[in-house]
N, C-alpha and C. Protein backbone atom coordinates (compact mmCIF):
# COMPACT_ATOMS: atom_id res chain seq x y z
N UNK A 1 172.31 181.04 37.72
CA UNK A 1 172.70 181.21 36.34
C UNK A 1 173.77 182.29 36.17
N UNK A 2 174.36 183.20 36.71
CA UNK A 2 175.44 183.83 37.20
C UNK A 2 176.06 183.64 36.45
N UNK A 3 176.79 182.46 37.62
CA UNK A 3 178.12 181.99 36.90
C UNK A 3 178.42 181.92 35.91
N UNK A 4 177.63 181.14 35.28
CA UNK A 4 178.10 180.65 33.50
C UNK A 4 178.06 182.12 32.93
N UNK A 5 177.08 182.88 33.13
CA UNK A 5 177.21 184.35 32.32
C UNK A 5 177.74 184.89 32.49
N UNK A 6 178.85 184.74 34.19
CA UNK A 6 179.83 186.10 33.84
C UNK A 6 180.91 185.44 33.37
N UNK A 7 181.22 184.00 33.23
CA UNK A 7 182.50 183.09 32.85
C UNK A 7 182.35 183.67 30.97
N UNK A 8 181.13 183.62 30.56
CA UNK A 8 181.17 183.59 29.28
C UNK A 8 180.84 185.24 28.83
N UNK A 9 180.86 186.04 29.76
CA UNK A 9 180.76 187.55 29.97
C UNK A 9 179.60 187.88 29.08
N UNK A 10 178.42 186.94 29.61
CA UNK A 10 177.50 187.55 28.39
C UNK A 10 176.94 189.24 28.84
N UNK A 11 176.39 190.03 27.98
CA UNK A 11 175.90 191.25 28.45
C UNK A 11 175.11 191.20 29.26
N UNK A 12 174.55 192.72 29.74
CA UNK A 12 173.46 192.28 30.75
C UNK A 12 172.07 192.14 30.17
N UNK A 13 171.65 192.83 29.06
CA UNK A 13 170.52 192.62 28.34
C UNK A 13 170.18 191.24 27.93
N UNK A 14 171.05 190.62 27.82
CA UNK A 14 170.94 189.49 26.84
C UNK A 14 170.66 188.37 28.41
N UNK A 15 171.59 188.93 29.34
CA UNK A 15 171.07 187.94 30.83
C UNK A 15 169.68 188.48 31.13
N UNK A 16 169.13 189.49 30.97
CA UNK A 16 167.47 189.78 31.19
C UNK A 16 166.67 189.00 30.21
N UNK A 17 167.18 188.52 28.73
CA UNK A 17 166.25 188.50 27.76
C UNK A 17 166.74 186.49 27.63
N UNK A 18 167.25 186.13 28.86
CA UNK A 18 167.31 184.47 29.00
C UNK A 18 166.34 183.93 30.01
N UNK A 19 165.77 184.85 30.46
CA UNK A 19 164.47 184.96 31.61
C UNK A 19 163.49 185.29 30.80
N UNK A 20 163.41 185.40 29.67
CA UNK A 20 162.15 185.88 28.85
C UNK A 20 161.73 184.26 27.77
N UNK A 21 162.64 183.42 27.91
CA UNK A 21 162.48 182.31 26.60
C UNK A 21 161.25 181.38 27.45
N UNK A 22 160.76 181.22 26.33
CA UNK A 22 159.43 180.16 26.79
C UNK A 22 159.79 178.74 26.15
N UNK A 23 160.11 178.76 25.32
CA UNK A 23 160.23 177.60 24.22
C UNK A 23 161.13 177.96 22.83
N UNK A 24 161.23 176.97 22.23
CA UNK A 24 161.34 176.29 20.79
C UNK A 24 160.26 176.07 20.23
N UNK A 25 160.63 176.42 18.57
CA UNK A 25 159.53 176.32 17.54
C UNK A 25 160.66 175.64 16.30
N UNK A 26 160.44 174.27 16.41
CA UNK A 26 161.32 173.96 15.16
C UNK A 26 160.41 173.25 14.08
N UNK A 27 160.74 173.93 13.16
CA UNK A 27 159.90 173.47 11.68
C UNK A 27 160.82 172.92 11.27
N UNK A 28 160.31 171.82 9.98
CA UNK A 28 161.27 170.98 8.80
C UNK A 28 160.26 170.90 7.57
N UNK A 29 160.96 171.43 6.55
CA UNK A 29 160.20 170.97 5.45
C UNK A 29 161.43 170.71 4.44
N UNK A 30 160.67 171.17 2.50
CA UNK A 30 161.39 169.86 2.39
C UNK A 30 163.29 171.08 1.61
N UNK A 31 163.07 171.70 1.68
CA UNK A 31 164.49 172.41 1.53
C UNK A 31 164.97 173.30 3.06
N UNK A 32 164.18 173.20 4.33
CA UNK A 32 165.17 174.37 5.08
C UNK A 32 164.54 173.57 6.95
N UNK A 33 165.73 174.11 7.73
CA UNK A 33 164.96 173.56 8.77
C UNK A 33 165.27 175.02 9.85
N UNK A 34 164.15 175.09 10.72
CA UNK A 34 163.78 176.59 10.81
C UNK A 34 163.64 176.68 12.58
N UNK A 35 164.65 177.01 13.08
CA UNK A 35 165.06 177.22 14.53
C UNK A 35 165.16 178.64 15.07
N UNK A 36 163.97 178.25 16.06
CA UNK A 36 162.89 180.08 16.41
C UNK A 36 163.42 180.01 17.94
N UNK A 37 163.78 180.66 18.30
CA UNK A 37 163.39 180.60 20.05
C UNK A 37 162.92 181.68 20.44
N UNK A 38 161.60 181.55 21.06
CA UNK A 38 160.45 182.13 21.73
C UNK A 38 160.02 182.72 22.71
N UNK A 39 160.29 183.82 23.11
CA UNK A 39 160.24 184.94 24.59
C UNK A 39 158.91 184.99 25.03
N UNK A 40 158.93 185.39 25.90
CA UNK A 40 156.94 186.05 26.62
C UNK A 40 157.26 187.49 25.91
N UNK A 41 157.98 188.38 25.17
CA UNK A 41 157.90 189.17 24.27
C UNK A 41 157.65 188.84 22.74
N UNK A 42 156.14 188.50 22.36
CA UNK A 42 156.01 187.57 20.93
C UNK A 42 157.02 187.95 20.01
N UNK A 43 157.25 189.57 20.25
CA UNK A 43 158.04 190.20 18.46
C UNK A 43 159.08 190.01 18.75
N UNK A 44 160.28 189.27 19.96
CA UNK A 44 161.23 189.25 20.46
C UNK A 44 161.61 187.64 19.88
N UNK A 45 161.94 187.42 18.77
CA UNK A 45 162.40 186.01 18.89
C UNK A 45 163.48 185.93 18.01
N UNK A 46 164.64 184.82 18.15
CA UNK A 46 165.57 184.51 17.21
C UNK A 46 165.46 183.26 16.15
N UNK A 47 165.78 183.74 14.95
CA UNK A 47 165.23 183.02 14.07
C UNK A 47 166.01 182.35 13.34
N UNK A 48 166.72 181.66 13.47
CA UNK A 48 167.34 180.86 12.25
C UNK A 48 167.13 179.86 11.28
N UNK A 49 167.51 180.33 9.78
CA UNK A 49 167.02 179.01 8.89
C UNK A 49 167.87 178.46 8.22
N UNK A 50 168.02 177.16 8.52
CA UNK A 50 169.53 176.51 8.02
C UNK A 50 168.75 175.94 6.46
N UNK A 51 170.05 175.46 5.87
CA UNK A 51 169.80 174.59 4.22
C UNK A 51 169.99 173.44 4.47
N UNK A 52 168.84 172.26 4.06
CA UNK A 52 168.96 171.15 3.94
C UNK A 52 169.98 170.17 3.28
N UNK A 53 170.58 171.47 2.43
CA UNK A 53 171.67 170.74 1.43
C UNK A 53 173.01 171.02 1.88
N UNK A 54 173.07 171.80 3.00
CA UNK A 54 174.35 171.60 4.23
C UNK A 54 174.50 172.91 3.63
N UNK A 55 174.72 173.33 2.87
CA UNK A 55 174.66 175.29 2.73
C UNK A 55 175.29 175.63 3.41
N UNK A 56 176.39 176.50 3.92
CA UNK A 56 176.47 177.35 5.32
C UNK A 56 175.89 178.97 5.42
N UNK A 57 175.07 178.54 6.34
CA UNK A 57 174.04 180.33 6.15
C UNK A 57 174.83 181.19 7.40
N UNK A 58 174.73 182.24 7.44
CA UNK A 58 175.70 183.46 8.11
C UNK A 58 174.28 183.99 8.94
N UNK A 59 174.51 184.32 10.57
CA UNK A 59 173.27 184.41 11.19
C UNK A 59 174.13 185.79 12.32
N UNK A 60 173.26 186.40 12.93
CA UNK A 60 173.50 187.08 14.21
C UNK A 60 174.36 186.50 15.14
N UNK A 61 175.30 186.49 15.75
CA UNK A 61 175.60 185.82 16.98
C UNK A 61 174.30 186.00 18.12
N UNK A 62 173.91 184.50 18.84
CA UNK A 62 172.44 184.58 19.44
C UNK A 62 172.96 185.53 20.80
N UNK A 63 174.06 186.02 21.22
CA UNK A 63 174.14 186.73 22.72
C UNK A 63 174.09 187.99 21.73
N UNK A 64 174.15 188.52 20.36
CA UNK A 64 173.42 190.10 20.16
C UNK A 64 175.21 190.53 20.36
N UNK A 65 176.32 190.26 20.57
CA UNK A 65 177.39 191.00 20.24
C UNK A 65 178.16 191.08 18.95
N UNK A 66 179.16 191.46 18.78
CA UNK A 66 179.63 191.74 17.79
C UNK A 66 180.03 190.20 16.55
N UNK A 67 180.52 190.15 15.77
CA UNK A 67 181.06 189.42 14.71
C UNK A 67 180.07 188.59 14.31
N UNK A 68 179.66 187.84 14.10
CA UNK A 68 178.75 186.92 13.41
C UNK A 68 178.97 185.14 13.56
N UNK A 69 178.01 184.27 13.15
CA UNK A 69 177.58 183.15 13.72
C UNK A 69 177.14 182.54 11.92
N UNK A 70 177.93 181.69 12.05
CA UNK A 70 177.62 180.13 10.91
C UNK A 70 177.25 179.23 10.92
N UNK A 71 176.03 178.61 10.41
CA UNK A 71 175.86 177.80 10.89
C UNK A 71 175.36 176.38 9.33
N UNK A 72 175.11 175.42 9.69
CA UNK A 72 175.12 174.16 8.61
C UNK A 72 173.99 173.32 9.53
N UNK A 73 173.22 172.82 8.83
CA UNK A 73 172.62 172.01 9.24
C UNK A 73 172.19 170.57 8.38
N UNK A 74 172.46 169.28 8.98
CA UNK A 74 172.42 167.76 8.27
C UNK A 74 171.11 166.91 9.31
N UNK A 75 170.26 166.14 8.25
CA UNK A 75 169.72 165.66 8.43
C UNK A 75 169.85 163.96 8.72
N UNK A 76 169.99 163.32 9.34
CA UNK A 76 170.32 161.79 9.70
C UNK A 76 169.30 161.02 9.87
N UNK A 77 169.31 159.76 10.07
CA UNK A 77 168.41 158.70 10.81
C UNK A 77 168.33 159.13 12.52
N UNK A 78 169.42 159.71 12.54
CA UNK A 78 169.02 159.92 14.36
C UNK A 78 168.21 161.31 14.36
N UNK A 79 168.05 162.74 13.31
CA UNK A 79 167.34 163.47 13.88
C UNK A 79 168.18 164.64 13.03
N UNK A 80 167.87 165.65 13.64
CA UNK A 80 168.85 166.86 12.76
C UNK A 80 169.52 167.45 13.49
N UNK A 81 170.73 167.80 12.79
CA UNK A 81 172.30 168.34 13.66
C UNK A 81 172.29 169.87 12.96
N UNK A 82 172.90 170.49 13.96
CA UNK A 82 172.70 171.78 13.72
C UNK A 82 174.31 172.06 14.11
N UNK A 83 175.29 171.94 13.05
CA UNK A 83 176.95 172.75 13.28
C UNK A 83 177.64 174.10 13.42
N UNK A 84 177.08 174.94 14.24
CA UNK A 84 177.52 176.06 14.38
C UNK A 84 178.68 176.40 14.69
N UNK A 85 179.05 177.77 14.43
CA UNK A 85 180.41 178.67 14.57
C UNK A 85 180.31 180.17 15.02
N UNK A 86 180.73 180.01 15.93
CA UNK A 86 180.56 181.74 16.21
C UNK A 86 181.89 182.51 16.08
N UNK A 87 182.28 183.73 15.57
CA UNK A 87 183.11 184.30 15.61
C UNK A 87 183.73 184.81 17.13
N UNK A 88 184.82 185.84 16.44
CA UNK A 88 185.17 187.07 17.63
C UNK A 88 183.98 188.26 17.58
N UNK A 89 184.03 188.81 18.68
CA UNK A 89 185.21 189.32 19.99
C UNK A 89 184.67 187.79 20.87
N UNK A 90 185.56 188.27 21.21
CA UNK A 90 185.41 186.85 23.04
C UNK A 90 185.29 185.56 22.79
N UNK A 91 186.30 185.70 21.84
CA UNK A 91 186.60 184.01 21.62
C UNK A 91 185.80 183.65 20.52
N UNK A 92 185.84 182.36 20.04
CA UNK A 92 185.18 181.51 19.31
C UNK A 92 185.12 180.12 19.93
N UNK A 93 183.65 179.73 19.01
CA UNK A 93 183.12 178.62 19.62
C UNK A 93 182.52 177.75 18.24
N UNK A 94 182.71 176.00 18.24
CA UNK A 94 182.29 175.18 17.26
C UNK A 94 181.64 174.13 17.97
N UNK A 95 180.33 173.95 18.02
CA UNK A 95 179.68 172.90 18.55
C UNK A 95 178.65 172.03 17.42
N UNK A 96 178.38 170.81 17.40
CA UNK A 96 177.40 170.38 16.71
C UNK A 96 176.70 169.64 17.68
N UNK A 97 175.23 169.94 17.38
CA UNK A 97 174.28 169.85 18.61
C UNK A 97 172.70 169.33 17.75
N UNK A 98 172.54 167.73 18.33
CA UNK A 98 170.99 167.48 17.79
C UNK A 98 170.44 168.32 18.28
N UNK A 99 169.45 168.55 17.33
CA UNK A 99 168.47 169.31 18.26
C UNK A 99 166.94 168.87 17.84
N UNK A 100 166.67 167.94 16.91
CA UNK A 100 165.19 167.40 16.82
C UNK A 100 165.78 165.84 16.56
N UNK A 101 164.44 165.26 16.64
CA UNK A 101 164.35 163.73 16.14
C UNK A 101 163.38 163.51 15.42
N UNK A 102 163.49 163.00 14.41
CA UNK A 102 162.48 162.31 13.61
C UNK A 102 161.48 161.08 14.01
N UNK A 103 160.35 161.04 13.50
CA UNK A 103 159.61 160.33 13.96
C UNK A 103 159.29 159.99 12.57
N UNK A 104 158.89 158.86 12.11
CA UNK A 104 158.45 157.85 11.16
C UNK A 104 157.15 157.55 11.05
């Protein structure tokens, strides 16, 4: 796992605290959808809660450095998309990424 972290120069704390994730905790109800990720440190988790109504909510950048992270989230027949944006320093980044599926 190296590589990718020193290509994307993450810190070193944040490379100790990617050895700590156990899981995902994703909730949906009926205004917000609620994306936790979960360490073997319980009080250690990142929490984001997007708006069902595409909202764009303003969050931490998840590597803990400087500028800040946007994010939108849409609900589909295939599942829910989560459109993030991360600011500067060290570049910027725009990905949209399923990250649940619905079940019927």
């Amino acid at each position: 796992m190296d590589g990718p972290l020193d290509l994307i120069q993450m810190p070193w704390l944040v490379r100790q605290a990617v050895n700590l994730i156990v899981g995902l905790e994703l909730k949906l109800d009926e205004h917000e959808f609620h994306f936790i990720v979960c360490s073997r440190i319980k009080w250690f988790k990142i929490r984001e809660v997007f708006a069902l109504s595409g909202e764009a909510r303003r969050f931490q950048r998840r590597d803990l450095r400087g500028g800040g992270a946007q994010g939108r989230c849409a609900v589909t027949s295939e599942g829910v998309w989560l459109a993030m944006q991360w600011e500067d320093p060290l570049g910027t980044c725009t990905g949209m990424r399923r990250v649940a599926i619905l079940w019927r």
